[in-house]
Protein backbone atom coordinates (compact mmCIF):
# COMPACT_ATOMS: atom_id res chain seq x y z
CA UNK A 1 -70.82 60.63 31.21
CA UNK A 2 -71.28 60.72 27.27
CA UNK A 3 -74.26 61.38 25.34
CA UNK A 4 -74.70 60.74 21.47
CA UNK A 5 -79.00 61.54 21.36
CA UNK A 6 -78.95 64.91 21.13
CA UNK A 7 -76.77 68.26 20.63
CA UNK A 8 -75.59 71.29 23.12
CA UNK A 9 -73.60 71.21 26.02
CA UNK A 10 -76.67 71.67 27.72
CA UNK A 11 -78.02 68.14 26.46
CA UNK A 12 -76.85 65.91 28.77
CA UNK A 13 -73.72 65.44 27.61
CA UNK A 14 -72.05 67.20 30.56
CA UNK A 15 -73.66 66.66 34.51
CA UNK A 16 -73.24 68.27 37.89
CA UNK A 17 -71.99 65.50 39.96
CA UNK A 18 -69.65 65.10 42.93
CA UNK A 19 -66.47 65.43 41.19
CA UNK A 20 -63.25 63.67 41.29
CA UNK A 21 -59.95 65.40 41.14
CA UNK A 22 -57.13 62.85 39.87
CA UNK A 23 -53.52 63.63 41.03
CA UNK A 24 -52.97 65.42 37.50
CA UNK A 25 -55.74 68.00 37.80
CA UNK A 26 -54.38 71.40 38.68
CA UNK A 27 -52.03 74.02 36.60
CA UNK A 28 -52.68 78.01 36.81
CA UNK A 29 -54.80 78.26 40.30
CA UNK A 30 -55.37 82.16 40.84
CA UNK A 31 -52.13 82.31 43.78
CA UNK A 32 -49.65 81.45 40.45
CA UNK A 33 -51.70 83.81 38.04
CA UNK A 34 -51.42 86.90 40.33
CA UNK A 35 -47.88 85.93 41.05
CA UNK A 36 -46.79 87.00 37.89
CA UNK A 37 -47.33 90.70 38.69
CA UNK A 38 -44.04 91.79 39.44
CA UNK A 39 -42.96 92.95 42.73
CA UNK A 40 -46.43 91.74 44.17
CA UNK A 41 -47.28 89.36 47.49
CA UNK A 42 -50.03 87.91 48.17
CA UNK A 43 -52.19 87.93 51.66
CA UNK A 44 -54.70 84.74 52.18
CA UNK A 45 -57.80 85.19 54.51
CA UNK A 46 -59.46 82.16 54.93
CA UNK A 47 -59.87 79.26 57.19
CA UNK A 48 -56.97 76.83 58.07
CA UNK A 49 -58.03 73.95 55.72
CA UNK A 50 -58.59 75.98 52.44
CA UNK A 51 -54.71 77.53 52.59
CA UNK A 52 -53.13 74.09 52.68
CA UNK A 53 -53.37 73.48 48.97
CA UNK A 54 -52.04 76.91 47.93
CA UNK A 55 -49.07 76.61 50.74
CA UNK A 56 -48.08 73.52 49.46
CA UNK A 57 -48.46 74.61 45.74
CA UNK A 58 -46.08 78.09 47.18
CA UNK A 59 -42.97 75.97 48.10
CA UNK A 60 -43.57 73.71 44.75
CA UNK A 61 -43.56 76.90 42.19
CA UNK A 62 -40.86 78.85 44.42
CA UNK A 63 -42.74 81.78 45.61
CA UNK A 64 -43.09 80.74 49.23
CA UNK A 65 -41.33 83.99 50.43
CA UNK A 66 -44.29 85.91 48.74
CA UNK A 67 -47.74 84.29 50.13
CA UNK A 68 -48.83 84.99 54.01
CA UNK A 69 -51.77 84.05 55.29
CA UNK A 70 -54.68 85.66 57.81
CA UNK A 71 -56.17 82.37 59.39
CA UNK A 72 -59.54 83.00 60.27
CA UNK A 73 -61.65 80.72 63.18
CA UNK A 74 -65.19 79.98 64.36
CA UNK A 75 -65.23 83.08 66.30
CA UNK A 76 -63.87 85.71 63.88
CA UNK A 77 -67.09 84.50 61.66
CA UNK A 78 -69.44 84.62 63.55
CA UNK A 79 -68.62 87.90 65.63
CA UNK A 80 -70.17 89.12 62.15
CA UNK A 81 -67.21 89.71 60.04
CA UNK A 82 -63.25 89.76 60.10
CA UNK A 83 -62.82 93.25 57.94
CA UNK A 84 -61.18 94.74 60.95
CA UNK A 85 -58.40 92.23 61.65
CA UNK A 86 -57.08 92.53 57.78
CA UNK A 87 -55.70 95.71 57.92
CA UNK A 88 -53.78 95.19 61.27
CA UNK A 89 -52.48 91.64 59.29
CA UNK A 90 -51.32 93.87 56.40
CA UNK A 91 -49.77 96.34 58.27
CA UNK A 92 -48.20 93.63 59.99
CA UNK A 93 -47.10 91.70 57.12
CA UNK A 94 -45.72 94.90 55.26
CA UNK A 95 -43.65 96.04 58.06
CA UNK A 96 -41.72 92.45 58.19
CA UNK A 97 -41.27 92.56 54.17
CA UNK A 98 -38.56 93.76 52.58
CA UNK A 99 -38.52 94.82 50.23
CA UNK A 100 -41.92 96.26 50.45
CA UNK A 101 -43.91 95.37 47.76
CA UNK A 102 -45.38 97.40 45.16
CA UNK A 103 -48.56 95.42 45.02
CA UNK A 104 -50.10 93.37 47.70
CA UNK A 105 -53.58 91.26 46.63
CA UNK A 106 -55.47 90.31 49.50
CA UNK A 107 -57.14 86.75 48.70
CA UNK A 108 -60.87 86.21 50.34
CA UNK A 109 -62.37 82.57 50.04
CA UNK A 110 -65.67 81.33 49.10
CA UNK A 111 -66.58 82.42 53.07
CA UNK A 112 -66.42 85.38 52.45
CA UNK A 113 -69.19 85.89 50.03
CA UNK A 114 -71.51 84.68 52.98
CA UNK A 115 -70.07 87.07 55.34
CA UNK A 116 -70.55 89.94 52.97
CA UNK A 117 -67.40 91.58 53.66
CA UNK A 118 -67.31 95.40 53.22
CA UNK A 119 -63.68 95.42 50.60
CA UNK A 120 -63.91 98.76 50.15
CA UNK A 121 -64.08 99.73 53.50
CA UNK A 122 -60.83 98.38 54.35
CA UNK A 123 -59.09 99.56 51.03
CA UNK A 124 -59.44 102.88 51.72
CA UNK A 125 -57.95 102.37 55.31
CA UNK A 126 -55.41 100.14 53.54
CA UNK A 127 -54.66 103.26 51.08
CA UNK A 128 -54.15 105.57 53.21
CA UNK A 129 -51.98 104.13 55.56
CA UNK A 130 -49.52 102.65 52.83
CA UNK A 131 -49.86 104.98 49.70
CA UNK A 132 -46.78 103.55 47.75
CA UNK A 133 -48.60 100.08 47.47
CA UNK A 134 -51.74 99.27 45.57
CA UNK A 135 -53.57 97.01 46.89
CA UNK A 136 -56.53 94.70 45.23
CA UNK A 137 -59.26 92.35 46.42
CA UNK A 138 -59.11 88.86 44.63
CA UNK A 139 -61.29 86.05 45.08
CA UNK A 140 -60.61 82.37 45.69
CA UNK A 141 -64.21 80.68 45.01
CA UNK A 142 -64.55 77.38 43.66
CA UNK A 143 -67.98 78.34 44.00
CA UNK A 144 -68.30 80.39 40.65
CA UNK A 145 -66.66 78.10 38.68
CA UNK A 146 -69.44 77.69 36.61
CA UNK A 147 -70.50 81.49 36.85
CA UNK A 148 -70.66 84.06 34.39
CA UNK A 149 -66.77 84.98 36.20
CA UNK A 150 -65.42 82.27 37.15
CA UNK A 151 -62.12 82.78 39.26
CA UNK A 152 -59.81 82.16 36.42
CA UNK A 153 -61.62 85.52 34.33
CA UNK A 154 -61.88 87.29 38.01
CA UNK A 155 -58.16 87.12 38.75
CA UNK A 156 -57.02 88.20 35.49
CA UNK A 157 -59.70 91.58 36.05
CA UNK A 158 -57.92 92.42 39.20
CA UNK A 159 -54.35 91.89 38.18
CA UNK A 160 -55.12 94.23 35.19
CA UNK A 161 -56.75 96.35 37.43
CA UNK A 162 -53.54 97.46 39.22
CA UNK A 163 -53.12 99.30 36.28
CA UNK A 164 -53.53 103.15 36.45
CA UNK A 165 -54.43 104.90 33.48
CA UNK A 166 -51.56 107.06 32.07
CA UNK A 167 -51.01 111.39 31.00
CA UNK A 168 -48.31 110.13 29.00
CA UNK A 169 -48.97 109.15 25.16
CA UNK A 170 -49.35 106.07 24.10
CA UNK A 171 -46.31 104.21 23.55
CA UNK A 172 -45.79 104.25 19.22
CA UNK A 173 -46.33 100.25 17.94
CA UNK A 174 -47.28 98.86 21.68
CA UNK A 175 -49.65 95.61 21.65
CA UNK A 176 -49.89 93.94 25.06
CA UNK A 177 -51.21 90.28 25.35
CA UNK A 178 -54.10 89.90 28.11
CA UNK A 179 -55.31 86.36 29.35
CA UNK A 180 -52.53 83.55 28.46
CA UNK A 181 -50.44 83.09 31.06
CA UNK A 182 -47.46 81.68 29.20
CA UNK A 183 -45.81 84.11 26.59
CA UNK A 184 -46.70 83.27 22.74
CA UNK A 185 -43.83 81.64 20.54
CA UNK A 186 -42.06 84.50 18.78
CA UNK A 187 -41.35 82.54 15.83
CA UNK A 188 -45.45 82.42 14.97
CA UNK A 189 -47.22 84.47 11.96
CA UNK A 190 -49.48 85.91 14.50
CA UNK A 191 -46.38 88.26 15.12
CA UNK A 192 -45.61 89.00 11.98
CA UNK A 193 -49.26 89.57 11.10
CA UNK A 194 -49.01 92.15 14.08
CA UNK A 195 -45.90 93.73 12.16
CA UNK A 196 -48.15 94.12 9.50
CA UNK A 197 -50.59 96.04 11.47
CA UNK A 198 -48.26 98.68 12.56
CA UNK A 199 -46.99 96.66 15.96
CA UNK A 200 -42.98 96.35 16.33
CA UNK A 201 -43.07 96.08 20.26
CA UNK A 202 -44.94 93.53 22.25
CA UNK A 203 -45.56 93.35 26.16
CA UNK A 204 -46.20 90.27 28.21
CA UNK A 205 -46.95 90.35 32.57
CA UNK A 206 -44.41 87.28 32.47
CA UNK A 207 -41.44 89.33 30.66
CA UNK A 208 -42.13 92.24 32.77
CA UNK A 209 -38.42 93.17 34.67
CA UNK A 210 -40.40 95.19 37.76
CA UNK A 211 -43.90 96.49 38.45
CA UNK A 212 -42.82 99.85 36.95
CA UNK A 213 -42.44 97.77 33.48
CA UNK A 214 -46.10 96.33 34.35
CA UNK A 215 -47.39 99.82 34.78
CA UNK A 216 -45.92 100.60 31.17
CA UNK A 217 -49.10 98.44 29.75
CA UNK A 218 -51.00 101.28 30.46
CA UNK A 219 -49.63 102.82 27.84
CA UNK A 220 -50.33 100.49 25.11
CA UNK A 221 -52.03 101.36 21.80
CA UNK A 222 -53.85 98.09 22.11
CA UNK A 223 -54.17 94.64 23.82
CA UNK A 224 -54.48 91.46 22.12
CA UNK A 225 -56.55 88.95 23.77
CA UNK A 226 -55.81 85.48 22.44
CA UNK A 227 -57.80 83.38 25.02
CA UNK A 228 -61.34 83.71 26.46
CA UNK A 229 -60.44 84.30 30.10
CA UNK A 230 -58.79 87.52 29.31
CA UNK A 231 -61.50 89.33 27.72
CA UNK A 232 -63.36 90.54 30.76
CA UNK A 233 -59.88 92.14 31.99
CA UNK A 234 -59.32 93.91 28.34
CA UNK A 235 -63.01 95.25 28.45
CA UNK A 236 -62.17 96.89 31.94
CA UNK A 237 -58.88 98.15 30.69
CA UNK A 238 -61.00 100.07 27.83
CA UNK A 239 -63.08 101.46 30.11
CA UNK A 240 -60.50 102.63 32.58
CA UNK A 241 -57.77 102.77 30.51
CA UNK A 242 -58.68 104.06 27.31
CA UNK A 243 -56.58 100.84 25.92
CA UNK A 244 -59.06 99.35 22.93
CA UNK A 245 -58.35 95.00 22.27
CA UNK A 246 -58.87 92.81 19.66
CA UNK A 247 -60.17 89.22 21.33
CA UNK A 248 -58.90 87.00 18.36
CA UNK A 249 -58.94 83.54 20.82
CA UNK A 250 -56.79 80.40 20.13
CA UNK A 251 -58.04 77.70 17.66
CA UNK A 252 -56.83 74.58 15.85
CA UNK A 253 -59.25 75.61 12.79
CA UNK A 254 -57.54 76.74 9.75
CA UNK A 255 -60.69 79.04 8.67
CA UNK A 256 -61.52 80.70 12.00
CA UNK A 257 -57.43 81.28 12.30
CA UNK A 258 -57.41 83.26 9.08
CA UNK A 259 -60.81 85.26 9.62
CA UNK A 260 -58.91 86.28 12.99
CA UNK A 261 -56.33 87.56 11.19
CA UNK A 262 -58.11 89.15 8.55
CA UNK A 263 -60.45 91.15 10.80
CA UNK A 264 -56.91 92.18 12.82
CA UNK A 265 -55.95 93.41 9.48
CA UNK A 266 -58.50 95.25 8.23
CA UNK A 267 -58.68 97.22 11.11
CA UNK A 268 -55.72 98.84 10.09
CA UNK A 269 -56.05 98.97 5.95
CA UNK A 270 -53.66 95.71 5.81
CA UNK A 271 -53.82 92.35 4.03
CA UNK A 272 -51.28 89.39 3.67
CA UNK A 273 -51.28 85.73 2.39
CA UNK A 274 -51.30 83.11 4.98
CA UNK A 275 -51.36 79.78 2.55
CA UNK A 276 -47.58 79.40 2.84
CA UNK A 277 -48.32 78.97 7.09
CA UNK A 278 -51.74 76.84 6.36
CA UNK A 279 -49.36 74.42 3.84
CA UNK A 280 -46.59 74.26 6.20
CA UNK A 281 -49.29 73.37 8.99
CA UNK A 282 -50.61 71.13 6.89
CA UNK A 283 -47.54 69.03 5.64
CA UNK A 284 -46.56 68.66 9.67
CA UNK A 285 -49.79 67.52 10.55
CA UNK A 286 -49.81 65.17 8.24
CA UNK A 287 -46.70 63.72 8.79
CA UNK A 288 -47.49 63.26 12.90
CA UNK A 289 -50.39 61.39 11.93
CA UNK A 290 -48.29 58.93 9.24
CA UNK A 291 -45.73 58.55 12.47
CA UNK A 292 -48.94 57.40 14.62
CA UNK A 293 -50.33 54.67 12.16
CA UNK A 294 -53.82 54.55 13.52
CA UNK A 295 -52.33 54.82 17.19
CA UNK A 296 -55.14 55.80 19.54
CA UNK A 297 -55.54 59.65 20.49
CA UNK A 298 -57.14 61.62 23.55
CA UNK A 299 -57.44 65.03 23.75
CA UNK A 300 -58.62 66.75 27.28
CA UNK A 301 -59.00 70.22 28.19
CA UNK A 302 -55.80 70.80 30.73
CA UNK A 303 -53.96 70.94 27.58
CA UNK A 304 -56.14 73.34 25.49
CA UNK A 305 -59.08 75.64 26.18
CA UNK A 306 -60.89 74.43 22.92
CA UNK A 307 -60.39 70.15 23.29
CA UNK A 308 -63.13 70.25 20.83
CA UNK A 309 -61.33 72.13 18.50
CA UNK A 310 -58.54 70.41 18.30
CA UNK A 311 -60.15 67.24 18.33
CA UNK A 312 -62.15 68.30 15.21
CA UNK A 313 -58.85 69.11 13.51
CA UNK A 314 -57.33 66.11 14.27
CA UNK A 315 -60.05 63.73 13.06
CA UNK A 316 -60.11 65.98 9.66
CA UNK A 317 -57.14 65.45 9.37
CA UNK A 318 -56.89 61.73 9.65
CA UNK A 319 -56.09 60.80 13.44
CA UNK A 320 -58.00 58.53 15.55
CA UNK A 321 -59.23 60.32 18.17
CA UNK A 322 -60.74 58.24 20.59
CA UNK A 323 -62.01 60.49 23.36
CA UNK A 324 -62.43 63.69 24.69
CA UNK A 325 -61.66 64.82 28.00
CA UNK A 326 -63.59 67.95 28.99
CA UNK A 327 -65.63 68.79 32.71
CA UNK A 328 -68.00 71.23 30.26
CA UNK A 329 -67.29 73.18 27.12
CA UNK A 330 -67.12 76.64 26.54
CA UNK A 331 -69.87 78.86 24.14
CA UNK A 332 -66.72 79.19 21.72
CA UNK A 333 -66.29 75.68 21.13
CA UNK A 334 -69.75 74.03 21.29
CA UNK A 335 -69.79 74.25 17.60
CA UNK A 336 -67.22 72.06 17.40
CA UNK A 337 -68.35 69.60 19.99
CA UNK A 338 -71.37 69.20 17.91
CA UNK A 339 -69.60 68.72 14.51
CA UNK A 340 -67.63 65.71 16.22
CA UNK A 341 -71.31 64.40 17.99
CA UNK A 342 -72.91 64.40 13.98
CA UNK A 343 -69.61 63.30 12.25
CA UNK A 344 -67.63 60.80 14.76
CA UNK A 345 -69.85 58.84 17.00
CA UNK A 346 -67.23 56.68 18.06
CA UNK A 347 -65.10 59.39 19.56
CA UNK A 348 -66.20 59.37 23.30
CA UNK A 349 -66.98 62.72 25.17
CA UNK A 350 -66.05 62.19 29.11
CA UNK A 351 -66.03 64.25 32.15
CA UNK A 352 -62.62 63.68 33.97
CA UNK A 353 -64.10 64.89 37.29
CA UNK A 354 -67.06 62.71 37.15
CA UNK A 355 -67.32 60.71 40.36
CA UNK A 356 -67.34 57.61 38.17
CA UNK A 357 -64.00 58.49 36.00
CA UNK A 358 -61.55 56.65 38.46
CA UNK A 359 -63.43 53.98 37.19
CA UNK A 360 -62.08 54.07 33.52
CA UNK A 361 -58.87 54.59 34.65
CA UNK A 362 -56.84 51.84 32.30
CA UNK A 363 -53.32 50.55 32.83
CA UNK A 364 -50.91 51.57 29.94
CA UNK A 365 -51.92 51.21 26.74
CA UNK A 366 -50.80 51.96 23.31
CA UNK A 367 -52.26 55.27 23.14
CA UNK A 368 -51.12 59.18 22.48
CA UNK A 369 -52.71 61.45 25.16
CA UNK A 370 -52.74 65.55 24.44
CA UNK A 371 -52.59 66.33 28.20
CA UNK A 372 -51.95 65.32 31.63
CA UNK A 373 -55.66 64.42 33.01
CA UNK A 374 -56.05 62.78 29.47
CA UNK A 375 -52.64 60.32 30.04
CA UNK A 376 -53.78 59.71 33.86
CA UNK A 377 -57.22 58.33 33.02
CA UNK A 378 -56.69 56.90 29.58
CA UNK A 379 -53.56 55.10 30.99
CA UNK A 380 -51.77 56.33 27.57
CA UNK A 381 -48.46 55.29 26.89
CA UNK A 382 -47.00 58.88 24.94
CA UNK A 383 -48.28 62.11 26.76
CA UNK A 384 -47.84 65.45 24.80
CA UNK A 385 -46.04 67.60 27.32
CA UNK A 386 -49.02 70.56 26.77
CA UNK A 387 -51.03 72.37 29.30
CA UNK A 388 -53.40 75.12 28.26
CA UNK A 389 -52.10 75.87 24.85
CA UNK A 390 -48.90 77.50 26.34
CA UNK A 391 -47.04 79.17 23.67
CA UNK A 392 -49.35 78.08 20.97
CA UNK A 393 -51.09 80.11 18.41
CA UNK A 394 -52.19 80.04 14.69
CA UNK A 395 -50.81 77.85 12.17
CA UNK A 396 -47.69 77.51 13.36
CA UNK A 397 -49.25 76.59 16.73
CA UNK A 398 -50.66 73.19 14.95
CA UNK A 399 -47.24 73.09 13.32
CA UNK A 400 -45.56 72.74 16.77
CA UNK A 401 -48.18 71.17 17.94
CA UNK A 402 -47.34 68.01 15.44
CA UNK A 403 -43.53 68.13 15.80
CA UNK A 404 -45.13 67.00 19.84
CA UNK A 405 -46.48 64.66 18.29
CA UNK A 406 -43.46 63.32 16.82
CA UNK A 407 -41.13 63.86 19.79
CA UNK A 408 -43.77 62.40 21.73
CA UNK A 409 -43.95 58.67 19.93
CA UNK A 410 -39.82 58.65 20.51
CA UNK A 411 -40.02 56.82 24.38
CA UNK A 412 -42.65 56.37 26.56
CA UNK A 413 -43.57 59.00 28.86
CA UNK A 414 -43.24 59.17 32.63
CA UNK A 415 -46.33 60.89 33.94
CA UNK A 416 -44.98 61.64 37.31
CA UNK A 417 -42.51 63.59 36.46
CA UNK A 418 -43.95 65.67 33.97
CA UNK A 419 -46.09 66.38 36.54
CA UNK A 420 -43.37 67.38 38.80
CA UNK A 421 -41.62 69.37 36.18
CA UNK A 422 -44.50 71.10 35.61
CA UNK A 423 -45.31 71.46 39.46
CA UNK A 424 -49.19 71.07 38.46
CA UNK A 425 -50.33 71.08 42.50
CA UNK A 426 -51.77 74.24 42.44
């Protein structure tokens, strides 16, 4: 499951295996992604035994009233296809809504890529019998995980996509933010680095009032894209839209924060000084590690895209990082994966869907786990209440991220029910 004799995440360090999913693996599945489109439902057409985990995951988030299903059977496959019952479902489904919805994504499963299912074909019969809804094709394929679009890039193209490009002018200062799923903290220097640039007004999907408000982001003079799985949906939006980006993804690295920054800047003729965030940063990180004495850390990738990252800042900093948690690691953070494989061989690297990782699994221990999978199969005693870098960015990201830290070490957590808090099933 770990490797320290050679470099690369294609070294060995990570394998294909039948994998293991412990009772904290979960977070943003595509039905609660595309559920923050406003005014939007969702239609499933798949078998009975692939919608139980997204029903179940419905009535946990509170959005019950807005997923249906289309249960397809032995026969419906192999009569050659099922394109023909959708649009009866959805004509079906809309006439029992109400209100109708402005936006109705019909969900195919991995099945469906076998059956080669014409979409297009029943879009346009889908268009033209309901013209006041758009309607979009979204994939559920555990599949493609490890494919050049994986579902969690896919759904973020086709909620995007419901976007229709605008006669109106753009609107004056407008930045939208494509890919995280949680709104940024306010209070961070990225926004005041975006007043900077000539930005005063700032859109979000999750702060949208209705789908009209959604719509609106056509309109924007530019989208920032501060994590890697909305890229593919800003490149679209330039194409379609007309809407240029700036990808400037999330990292714990002081350097790679400011160059992000910088090259926002410049873009518009602007510069600033960012050592009063990097000191404050700094000061709190430091202090999180003196509360720790030497405590144990894990790090694992439900809590951050970049575990790697982070981990690299940590043990630069001081803190004991003991292992890694991460199923693979992405092109932007293999750099840092290797730095820790050169510089830290004691800090483990392990797959927490391995078929062997139940294995590991330890009772509590003094230890300080940065995510759920982490505290489940480390057995840690303080969990960081963090799943993928929600409302973190920059250097006052790390600053928040060590006042975590510190709240963290005050009582020992209860897994369960930050896992129900967080309603992590789907």
């Amino acid at each position: 499951m770990s490797s320290r004799t050679c470099r690369g995440s294609s070294c060995g360090v990570f394998s294909d295996t039948i994998r293991y999913c412990s009772p904290s693996h979960g977070g943003w599945g595509i039905v609660r992604t595309a559920m923050l489109v406003p005014e939007s439902c969702q239609l499933f057409v798949c078998p009975f035994a692939c919608g139980r985990h997204g029903a179940i995951g419905a009535l946990v988030q509170g959005f019950k009233d807005r997923l249906s299903y289309l249960y397809i059977d032995e026969g419906d496959i192999v009569s050659g296809g099922y394109e023909e019952l959708i649009p009866e479902a959805v004509d079906e489904l809309l006439s029992r809504l109400d209100p109708v919805p402005r936006a109705l994504f019909v969900v195919v499963s991995c099945l469906d890529d076998l059956l080669c299912t014409d979409h297009e074909a029943f879009l346009r019969v889908l268009r033209k019998r309901h013209p006041g809804v758009r309607f979009s094709v979204a994939h559920m394929n555990p599949i493609s995980l490890d494919g050049s679009v994986p579902p969690a890039v896919n759904i973020q193209r086709k909620m995007y996509g419901l976007l229709e490009r605008s006669e109106m002018a753009p609107i004056p200062g407008s930045a939208v933010f494509y890919g995280n799923n949680v709104a940024l903290d306010p209070e961070g220097e990225l926004f005041q680095v975006l007043r900077a640039a000539g930005f005063d007004r700032f859109g979000h999907v999750s702060e949208c009032r209705d789908f009209s408000a959604f719509q609106g982001f056509s309109r924007a003079l530019l989208n920032i894209v501060p994590t890697p799985i909305g890229r593919l949906a800003a490149e679209d939006s330039r194409e379609r839209l007309g809407v240029d980006f700036h990808f400037m993804p999330i990292s714990y690295n002081f350097d790679e924060i400011e160059g992000y920054y910088r090259s926002l800047l410049s873009r518009f003729g602007k510069t600033m000084d960012f050592e009063p965030h990097r000191t404050e940063a700094e000061r709190s990180l430091l202090m999180a590690r003196d509360e720790l004495d030497g405590m144990p850390v894990v790090v694992d990738s439900s809590a951050t895209m970049r575990p790697f990252c982070l981990a690299r800042l940590l043990i630069q900093s001081g803190f004991n990082v003991r292992t890694v948690y991460a199923q693979k690691c992405i092109p932007l953070d293999s750099p840092h994966m290797e730095w820790i494989m050169e510089n830290t061989p004691g800090t483990e690297i392990v797959q927490p869907e391995h078929f062997s990782a139940p294995s590991r699994r330890r009772g509590n221990r003094p230890c300080l786990a940065v995510g759920f999978e982490g505290a489940y199969l480390s057995g840690a005693t303080y969990v960081i209440n963090l799943v993928n870098d929600e409302t973190l960015y920059g250097y006052h990201g790390i600053a928040k991220l060590a006042g975590m830290i510190s709240s963290a070490l005050k009582k020992p957590a209860d897994l369960k029910a930050l896992l129900d808090d967080y309603g992590i099933v789907v």
